[in-house]
PDB file of N, CA and C in Angstrom:
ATOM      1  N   UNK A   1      29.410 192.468 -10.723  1.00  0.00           N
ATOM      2  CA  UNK A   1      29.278 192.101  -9.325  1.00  0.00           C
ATOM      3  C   UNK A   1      28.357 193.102  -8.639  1.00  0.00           C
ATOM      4  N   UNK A   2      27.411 192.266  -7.779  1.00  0.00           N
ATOM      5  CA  UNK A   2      26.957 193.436  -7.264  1.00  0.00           C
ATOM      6  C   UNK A   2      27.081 194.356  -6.259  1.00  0.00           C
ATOM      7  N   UNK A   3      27.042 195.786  -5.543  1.00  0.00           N
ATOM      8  CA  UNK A   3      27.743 196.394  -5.142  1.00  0.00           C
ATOM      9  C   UNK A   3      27.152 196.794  -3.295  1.00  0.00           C
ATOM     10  N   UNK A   4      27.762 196.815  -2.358  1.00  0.00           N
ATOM     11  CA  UNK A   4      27.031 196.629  -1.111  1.00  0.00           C
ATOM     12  C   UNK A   4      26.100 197.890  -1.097  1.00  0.00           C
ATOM     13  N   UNK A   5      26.253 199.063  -1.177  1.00  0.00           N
ATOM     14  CA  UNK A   5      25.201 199.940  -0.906  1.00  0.00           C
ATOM     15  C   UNK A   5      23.604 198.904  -1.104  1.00  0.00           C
ATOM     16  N   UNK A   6      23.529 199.163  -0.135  1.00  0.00           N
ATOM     17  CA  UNK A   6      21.538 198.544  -0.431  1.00  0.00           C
ATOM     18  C   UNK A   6      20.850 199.567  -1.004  1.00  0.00           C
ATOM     19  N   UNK A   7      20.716 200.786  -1.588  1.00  0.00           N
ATOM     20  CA  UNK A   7      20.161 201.703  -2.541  1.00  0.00           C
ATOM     21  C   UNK A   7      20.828 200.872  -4.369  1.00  0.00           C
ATOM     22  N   UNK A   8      22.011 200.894  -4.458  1.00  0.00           N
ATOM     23  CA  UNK A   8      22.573 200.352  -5.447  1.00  0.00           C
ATOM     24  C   UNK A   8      22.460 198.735  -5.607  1.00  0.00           C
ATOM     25  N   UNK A   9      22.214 198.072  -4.668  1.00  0.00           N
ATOM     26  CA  UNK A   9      22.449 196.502  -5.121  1.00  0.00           C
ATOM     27  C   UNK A   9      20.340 196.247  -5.498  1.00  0.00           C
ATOM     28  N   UNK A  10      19.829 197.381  -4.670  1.00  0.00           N
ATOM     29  CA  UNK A  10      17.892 197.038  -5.517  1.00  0.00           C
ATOM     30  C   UNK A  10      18.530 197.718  -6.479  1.00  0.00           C
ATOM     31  N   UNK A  11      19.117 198.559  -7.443  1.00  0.00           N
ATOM     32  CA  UNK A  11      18.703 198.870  -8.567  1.00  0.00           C
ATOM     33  C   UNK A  11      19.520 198.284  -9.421  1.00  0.00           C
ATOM     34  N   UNK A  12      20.548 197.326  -9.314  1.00  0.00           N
ATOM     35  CA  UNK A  12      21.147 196.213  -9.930  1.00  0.00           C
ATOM     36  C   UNK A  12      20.188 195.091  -9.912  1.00  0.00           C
ATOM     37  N   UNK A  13      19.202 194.545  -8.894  1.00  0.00           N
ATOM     38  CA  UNK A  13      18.229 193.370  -8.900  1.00  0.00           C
ATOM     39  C   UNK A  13      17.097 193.782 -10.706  1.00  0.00           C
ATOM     40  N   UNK A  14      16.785 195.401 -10.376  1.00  0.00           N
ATOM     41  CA  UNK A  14      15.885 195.943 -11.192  1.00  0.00           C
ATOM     42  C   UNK A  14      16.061 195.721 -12.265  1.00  0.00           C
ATOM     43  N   UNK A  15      18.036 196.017 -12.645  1.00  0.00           N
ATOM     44  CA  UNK A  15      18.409 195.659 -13.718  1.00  0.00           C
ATOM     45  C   UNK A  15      18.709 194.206 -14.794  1.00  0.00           C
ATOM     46  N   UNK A  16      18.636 193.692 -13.360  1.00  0.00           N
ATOM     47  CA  UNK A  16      19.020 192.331 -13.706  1.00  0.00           C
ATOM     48  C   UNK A  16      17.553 191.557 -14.293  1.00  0.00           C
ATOM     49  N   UNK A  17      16.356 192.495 -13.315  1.00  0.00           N
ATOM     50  CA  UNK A  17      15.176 191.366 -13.953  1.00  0.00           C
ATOM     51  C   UNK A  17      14.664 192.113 -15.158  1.00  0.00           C
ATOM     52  N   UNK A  18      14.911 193.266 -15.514  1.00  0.00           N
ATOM     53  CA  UNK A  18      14.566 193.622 -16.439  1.00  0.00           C
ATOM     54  C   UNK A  18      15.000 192.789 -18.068  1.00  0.00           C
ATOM     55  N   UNK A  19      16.646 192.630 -17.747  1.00  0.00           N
ATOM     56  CA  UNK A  19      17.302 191.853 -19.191  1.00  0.00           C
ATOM     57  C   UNK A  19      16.681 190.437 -18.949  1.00  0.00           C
ATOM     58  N   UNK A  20      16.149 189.857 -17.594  1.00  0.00           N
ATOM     59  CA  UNK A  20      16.136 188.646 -17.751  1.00  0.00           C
ATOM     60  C   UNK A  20      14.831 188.443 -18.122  1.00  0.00           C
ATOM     61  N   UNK A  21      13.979 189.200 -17.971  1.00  0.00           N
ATOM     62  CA  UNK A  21      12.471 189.672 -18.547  1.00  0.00           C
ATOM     63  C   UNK A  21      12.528 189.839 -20.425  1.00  0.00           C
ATOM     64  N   UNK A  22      13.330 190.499 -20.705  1.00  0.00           N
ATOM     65  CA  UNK A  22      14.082 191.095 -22.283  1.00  0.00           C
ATOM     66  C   UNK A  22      14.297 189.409 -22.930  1.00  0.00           C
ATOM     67  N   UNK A  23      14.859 189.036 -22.489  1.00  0.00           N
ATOM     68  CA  UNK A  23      15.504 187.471 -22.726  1.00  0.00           C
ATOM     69  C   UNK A  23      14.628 186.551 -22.830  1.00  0.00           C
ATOM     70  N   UNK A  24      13.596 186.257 -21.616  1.00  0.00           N
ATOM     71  CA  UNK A  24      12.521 185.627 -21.935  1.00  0.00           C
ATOM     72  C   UNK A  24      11.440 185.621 -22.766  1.00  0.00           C
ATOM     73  N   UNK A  25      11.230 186.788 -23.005  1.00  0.00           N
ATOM     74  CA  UNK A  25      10.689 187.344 -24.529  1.00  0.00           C
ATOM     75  C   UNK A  25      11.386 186.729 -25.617  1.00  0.00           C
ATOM     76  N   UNK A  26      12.372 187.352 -25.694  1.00  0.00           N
ATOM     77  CA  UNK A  26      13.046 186.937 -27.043  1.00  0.00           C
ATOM     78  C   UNK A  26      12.980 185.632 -27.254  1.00  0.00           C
ATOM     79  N   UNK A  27      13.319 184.328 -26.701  1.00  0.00           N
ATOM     80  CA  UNK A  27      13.031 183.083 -26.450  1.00  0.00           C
ATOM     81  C   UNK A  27      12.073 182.820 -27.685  1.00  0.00           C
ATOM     82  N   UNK A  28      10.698 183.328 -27.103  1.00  0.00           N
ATOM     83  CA  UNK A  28       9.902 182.813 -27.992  1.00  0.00           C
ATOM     84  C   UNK A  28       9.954 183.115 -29.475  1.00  0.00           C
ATOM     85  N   UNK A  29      10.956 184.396 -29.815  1.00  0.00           N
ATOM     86  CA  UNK A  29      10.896 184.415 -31.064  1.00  0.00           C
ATOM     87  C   UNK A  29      12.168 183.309 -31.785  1.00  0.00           C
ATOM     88  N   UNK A  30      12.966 182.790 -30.957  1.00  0.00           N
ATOM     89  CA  UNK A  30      14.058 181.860 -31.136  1.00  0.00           C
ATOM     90  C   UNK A  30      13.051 180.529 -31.477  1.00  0.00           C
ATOM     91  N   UNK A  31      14.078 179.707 -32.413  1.00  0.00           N
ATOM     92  CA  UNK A  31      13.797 178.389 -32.455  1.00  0.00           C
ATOM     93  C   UNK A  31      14.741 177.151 -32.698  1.00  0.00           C
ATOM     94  N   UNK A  32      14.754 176.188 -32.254  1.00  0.00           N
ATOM     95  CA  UNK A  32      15.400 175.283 -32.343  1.00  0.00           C
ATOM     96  C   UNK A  32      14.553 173.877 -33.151  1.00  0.00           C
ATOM     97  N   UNK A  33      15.847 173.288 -34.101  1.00  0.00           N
ATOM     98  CA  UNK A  33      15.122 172.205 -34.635  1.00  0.00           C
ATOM     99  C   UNK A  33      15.524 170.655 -34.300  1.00  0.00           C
ATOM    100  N   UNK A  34      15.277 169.608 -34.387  1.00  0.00           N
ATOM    101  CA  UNK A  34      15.120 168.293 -33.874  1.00  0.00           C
ATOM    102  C   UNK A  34      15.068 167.563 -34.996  1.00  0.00           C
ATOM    103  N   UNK A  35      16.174 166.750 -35.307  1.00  0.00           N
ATOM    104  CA  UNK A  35      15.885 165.876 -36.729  1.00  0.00           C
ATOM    105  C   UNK A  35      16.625 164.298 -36.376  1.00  0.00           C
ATOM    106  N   UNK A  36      14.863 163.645 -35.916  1.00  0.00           N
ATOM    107  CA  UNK A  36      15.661 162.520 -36.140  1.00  0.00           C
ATOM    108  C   UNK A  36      15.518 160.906 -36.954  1.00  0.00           C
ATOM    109  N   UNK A  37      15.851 159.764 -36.792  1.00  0.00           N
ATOM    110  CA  UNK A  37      15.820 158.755 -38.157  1.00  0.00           C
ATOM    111  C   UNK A  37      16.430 159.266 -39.530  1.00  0.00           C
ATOM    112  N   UNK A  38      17.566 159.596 -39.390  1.00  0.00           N
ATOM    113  CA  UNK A  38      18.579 160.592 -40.372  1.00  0.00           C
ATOM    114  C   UNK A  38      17.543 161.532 -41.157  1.00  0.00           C
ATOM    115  N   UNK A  39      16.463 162.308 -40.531  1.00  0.00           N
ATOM    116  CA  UNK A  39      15.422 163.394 -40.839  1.00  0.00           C
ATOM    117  C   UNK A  39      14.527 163.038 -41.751  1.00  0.00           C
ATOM    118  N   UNK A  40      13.967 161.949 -41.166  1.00  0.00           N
ATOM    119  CA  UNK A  40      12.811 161.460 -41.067  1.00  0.00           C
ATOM    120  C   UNK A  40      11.390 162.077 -40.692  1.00  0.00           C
ATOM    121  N   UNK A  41      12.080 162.613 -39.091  1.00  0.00           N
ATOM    122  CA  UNK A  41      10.971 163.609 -38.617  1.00  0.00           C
ATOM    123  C   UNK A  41      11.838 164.865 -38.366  1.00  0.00           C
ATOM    124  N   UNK A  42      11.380 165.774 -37.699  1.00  0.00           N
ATOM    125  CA  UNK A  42      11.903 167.139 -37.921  1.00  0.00           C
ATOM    126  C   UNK A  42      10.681 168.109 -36.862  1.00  0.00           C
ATOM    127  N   UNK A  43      11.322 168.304 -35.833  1.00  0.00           N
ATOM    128  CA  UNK A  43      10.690 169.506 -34.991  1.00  0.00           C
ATOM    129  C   UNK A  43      11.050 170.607 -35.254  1.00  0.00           C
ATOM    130  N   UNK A  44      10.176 171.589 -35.098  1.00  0.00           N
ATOM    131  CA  UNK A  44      11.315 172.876 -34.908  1.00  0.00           C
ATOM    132  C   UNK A  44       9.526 173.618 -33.895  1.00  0.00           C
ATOM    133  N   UNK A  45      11.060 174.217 -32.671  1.00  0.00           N
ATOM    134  CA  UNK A  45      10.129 174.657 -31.759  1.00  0.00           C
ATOM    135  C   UNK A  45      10.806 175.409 -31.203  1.00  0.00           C
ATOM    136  N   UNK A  46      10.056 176.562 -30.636  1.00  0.00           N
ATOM    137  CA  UNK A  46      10.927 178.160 -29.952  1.00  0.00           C
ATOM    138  C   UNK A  46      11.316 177.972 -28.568  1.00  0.00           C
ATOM    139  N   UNK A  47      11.759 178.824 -28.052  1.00  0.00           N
ATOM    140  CA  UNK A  47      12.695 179.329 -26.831  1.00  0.00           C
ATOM    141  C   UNK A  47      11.706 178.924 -25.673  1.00  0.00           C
ATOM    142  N   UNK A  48      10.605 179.220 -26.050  1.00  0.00           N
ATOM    143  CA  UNK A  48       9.154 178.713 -24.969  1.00  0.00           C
ATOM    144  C   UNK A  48       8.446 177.001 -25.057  1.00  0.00           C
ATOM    145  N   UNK A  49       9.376 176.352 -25.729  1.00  0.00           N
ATOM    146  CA  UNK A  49       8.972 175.165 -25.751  1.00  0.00           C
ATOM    147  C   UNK A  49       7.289 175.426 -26.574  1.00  0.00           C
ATOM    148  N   UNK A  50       6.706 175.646 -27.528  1.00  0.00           N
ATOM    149  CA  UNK A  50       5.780 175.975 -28.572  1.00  0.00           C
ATOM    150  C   UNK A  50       6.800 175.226 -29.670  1.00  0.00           C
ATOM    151  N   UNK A  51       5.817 174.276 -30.284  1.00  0.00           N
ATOM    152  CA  UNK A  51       5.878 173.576 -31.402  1.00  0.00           C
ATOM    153  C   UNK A  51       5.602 173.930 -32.672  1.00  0.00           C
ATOM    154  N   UNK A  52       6.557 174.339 -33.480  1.00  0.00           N
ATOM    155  CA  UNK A  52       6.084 175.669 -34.356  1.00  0.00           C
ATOM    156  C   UNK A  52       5.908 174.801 -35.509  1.00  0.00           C
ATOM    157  N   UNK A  53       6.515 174.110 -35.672  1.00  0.00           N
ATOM    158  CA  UNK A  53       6.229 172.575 -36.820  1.00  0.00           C
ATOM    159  C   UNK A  53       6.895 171.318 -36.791  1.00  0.00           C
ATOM    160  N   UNK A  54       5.822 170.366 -37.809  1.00  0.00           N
ATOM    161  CA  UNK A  54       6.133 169.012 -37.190  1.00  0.00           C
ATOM    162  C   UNK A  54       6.489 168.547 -38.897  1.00  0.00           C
ATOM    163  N   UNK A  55       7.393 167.746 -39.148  1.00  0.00           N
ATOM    164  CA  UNK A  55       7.524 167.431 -40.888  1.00  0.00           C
ATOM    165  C   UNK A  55       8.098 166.010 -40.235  1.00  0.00           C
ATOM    166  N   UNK A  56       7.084 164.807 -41.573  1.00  0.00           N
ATOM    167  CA  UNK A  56       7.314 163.613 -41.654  1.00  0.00           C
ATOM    168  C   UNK A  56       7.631 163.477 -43.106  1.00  0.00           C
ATOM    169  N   UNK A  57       8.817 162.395 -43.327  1.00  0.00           N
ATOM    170  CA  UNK A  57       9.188 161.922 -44.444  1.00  0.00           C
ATOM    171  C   UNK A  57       7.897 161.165 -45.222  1.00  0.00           C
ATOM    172  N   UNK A  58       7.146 160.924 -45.984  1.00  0.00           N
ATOM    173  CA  UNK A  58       5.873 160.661 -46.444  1.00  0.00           C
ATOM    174  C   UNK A  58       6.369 158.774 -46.389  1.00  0.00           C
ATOM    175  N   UNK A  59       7.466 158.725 -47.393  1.00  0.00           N
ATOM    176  CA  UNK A  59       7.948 157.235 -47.525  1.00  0.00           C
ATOM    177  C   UNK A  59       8.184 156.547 -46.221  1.00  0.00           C
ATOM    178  N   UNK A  60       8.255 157.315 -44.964  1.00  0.00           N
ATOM    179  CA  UNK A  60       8.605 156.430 -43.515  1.00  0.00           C
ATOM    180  C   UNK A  60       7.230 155.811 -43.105  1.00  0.00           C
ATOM    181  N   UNK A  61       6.091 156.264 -43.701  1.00  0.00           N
ATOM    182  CA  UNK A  61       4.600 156.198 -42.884  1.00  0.00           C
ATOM    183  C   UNK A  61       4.322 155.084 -43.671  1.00  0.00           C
ATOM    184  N   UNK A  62       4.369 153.429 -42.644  1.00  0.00           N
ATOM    185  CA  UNK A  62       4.030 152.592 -43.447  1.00  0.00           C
ATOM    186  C   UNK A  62       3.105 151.909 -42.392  1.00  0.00           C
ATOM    187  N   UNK A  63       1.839 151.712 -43.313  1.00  0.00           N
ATOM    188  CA  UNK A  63       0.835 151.465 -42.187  1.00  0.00           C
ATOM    189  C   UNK A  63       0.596 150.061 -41.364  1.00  0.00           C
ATOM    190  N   UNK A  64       1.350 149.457 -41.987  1.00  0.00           N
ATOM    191  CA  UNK A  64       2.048 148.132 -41.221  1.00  0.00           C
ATOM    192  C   UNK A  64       3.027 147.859 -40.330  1.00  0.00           C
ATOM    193  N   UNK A  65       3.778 149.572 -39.628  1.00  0.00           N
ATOM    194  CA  UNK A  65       4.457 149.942 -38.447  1.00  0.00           C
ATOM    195  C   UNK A  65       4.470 151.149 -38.109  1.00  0.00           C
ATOM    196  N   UNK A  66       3.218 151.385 -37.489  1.00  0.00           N
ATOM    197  CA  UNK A  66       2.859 152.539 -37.176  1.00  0.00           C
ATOM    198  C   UNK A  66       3.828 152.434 -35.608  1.00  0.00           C
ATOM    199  N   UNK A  67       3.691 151.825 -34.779  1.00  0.00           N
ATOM    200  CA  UNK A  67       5.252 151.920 -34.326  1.00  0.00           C
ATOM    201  C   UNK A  67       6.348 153.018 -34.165  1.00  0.00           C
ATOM    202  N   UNK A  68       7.143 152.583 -35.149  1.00  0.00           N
ATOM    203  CA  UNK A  68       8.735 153.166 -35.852  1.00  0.00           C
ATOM    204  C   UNK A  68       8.076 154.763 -35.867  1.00  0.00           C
ATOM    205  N   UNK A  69       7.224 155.398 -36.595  1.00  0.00           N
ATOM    206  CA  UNK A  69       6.885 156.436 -36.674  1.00  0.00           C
ATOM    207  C   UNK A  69       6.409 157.284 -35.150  1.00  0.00           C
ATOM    208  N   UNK A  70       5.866 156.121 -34.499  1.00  0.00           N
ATOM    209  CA  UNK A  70       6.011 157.421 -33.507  1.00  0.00           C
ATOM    210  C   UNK A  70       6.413 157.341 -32.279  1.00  0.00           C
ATOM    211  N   UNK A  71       7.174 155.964 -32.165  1.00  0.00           N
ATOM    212  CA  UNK A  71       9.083 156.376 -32.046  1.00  0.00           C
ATOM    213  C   UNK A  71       9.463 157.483 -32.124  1.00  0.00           C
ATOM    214  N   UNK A  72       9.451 157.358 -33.501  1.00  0.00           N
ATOM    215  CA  UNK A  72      10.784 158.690 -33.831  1.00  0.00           C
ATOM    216  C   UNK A  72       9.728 159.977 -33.171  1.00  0.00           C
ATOM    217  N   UNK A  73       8.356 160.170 -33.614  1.00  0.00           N
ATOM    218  CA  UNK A  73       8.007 161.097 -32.984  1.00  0.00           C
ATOM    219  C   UNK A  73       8.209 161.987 -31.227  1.00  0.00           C
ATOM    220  N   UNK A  74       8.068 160.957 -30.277  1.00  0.00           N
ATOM    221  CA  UNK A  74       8.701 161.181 -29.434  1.00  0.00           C
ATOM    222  C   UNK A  74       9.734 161.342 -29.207  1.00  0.00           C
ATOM    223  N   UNK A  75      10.885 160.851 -29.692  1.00  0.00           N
ATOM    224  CA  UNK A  75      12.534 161.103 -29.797  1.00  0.00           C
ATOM    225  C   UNK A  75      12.840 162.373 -30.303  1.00  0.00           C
ATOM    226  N   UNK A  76      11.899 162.766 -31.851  1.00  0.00           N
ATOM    227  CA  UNK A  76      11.895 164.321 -31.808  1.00  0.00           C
ATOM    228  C   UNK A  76      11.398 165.035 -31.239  1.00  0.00           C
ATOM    229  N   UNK A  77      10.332 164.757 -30.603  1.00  0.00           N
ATOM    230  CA  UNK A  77       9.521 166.251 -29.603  1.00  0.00           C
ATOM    231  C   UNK A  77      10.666 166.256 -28.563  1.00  0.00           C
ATOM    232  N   UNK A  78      11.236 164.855 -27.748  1.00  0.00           N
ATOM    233  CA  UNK A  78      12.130 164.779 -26.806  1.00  0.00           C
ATOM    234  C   UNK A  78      13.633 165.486 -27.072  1.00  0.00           C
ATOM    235  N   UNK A  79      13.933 165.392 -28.380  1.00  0.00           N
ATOM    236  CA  UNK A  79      15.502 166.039 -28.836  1.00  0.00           C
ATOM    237  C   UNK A  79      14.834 167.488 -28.799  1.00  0.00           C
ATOM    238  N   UNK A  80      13.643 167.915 -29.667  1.00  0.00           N
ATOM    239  CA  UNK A  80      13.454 169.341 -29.640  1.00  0.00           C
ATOM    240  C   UNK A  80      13.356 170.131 -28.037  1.00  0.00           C
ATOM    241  N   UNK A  81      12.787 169.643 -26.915  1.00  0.00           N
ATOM    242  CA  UNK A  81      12.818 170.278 -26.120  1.00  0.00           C
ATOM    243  C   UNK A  81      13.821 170.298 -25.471  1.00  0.00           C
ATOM    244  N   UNK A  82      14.850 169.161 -24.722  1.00  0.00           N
ATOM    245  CA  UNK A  82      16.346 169.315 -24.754  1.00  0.00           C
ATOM    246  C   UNK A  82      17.038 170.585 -25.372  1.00  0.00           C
ATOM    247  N   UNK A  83      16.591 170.773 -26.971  1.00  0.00           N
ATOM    248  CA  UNK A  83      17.310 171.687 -27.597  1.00  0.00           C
ATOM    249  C   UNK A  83      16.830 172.839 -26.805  1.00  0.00           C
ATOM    250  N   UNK A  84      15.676 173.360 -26.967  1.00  0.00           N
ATOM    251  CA  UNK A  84      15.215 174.630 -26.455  1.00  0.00           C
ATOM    252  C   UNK A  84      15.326 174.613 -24.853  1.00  0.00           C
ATOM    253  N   UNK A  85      15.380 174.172 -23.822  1.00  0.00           N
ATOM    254  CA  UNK A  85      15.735 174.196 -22.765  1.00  0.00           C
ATOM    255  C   UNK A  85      17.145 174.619 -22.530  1.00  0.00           C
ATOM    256  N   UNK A  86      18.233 173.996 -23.618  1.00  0.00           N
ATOM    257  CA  UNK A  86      19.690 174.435 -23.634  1.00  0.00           C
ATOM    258  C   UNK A  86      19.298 176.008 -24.345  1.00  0.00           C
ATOM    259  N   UNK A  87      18.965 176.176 -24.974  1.00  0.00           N
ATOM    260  CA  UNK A  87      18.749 177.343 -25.761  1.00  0.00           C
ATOM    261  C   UNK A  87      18.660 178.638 -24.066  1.00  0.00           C
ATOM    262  N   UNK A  88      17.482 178.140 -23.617  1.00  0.00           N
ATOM    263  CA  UNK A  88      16.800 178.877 -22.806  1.00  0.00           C
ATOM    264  C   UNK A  88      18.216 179.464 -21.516  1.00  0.00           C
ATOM    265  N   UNK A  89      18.397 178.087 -21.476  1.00  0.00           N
ATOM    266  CA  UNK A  89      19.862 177.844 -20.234  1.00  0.00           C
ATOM    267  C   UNK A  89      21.344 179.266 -20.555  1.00  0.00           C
ATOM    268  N   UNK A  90      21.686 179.148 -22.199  1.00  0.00           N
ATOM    269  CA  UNK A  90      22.655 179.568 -22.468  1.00  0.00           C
ATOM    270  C   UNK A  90      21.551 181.274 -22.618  1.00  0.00           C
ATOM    271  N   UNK A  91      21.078 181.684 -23.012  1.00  0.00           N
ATOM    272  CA  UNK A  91      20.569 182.782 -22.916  1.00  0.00           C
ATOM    273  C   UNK A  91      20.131 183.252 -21.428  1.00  0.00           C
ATOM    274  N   UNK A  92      20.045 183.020 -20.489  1.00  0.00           N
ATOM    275  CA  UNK A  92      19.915 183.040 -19.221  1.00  0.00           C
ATOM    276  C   UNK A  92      20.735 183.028 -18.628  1.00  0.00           C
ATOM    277  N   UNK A  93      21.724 182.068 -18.590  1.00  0.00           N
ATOM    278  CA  UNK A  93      22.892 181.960 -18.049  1.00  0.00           C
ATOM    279  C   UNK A  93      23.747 183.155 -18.157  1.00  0.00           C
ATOM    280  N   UNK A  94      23.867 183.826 -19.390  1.00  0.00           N
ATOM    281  CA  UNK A  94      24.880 184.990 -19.379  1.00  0.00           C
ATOM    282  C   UNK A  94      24.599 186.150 -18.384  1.00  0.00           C
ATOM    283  N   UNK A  95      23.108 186.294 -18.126  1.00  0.00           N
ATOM    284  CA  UNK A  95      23.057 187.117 -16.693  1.00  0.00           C
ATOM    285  C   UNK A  95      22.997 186.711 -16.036  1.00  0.00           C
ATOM    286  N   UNK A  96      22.664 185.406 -15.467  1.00  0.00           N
ATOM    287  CA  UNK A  96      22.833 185.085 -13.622  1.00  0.00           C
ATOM    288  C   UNK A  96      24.057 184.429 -13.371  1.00  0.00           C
ATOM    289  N   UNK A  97      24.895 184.501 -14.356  1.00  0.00           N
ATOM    290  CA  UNK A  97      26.765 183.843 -14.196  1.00  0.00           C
ATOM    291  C   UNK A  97      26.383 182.555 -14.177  1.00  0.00           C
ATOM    292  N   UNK A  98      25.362 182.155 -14.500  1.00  0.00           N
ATOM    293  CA  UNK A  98      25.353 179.946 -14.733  1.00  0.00           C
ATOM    294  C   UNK A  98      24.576 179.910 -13.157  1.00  0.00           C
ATOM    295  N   UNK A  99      23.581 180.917 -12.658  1.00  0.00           N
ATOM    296  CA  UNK A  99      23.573 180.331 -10.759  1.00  0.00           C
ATOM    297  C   UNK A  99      21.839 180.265 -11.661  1.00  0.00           C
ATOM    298  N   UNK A 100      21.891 178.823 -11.084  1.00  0.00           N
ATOM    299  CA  UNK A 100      19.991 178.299 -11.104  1.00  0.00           C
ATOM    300  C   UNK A 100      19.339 178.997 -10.226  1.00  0.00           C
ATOM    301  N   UNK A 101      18.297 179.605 -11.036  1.00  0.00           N
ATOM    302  CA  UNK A 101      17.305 180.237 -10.589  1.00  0.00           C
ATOM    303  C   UNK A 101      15.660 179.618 -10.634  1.00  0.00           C
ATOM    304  N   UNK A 102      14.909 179.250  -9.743  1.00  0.00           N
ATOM    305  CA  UNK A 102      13.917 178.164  -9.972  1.00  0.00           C
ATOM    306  C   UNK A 102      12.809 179.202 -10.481  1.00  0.00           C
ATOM    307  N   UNK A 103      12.061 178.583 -11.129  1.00  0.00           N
ATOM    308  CA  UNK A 103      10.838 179.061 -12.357  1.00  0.00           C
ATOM    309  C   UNK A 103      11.625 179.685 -13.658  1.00  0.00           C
ATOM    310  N   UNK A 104      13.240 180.316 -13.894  1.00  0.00           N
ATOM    311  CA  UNK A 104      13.823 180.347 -14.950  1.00  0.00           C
ATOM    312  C   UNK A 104      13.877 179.375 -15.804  1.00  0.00           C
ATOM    313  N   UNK A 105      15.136 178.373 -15.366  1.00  0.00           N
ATOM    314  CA  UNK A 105      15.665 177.380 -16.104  1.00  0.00           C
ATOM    315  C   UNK A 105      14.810 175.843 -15.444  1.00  0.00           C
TER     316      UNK A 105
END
């Protein structure tokens, strides 16, 4: 909690943006993966929303429904960033107690 002295509650802000600075870093070395058409396709992308790789089942690519394939493509870029946005949320969240902060989350 933070504490009323106004000398002590700026150097709790200091502290606070510092881990939340620490955190946002780390992010990008985090990654989350996305698998979908029972892993068919397969995202995996970091804490910064960066697409670190994309894997297609070779047997799904049939050039008579190009379609279905990128379907699923969007459904995985769409599940992967969901993932990393929660990622981002729960790593963030533990210092601002869950309170939205705009340009964070």
């Amino acid at each position: 909690m933070l504490g009323g002295n106004p000398n002590q509650l700026a150097k709790q802000m200091q502290q606070m943006q510092a881990k939340l600075a620490k955190i946002q870093e780390e992010l990008g070395d985090e990654t989350v993966e996305a698998s979908v058409g029972g892993g068919v396709v397969k995202i995996v992308m970091t804490g910064h929303q960066q697409v670190v790789s994309v894997s297609i089942d070779p047997e799904a690519l049939d050039p008579e429904d190009p379609e279905t394939i990128q379907d699923l493509m969007v459904a995985a870029f769409n599940e992967a960033l969901k993932n990393s946005q929660e990622l981002a949320s729960q790593r963030l969240g533990a210092i601002t107690g869950g309170m939205k902060i705009p340009g964070l989350m």
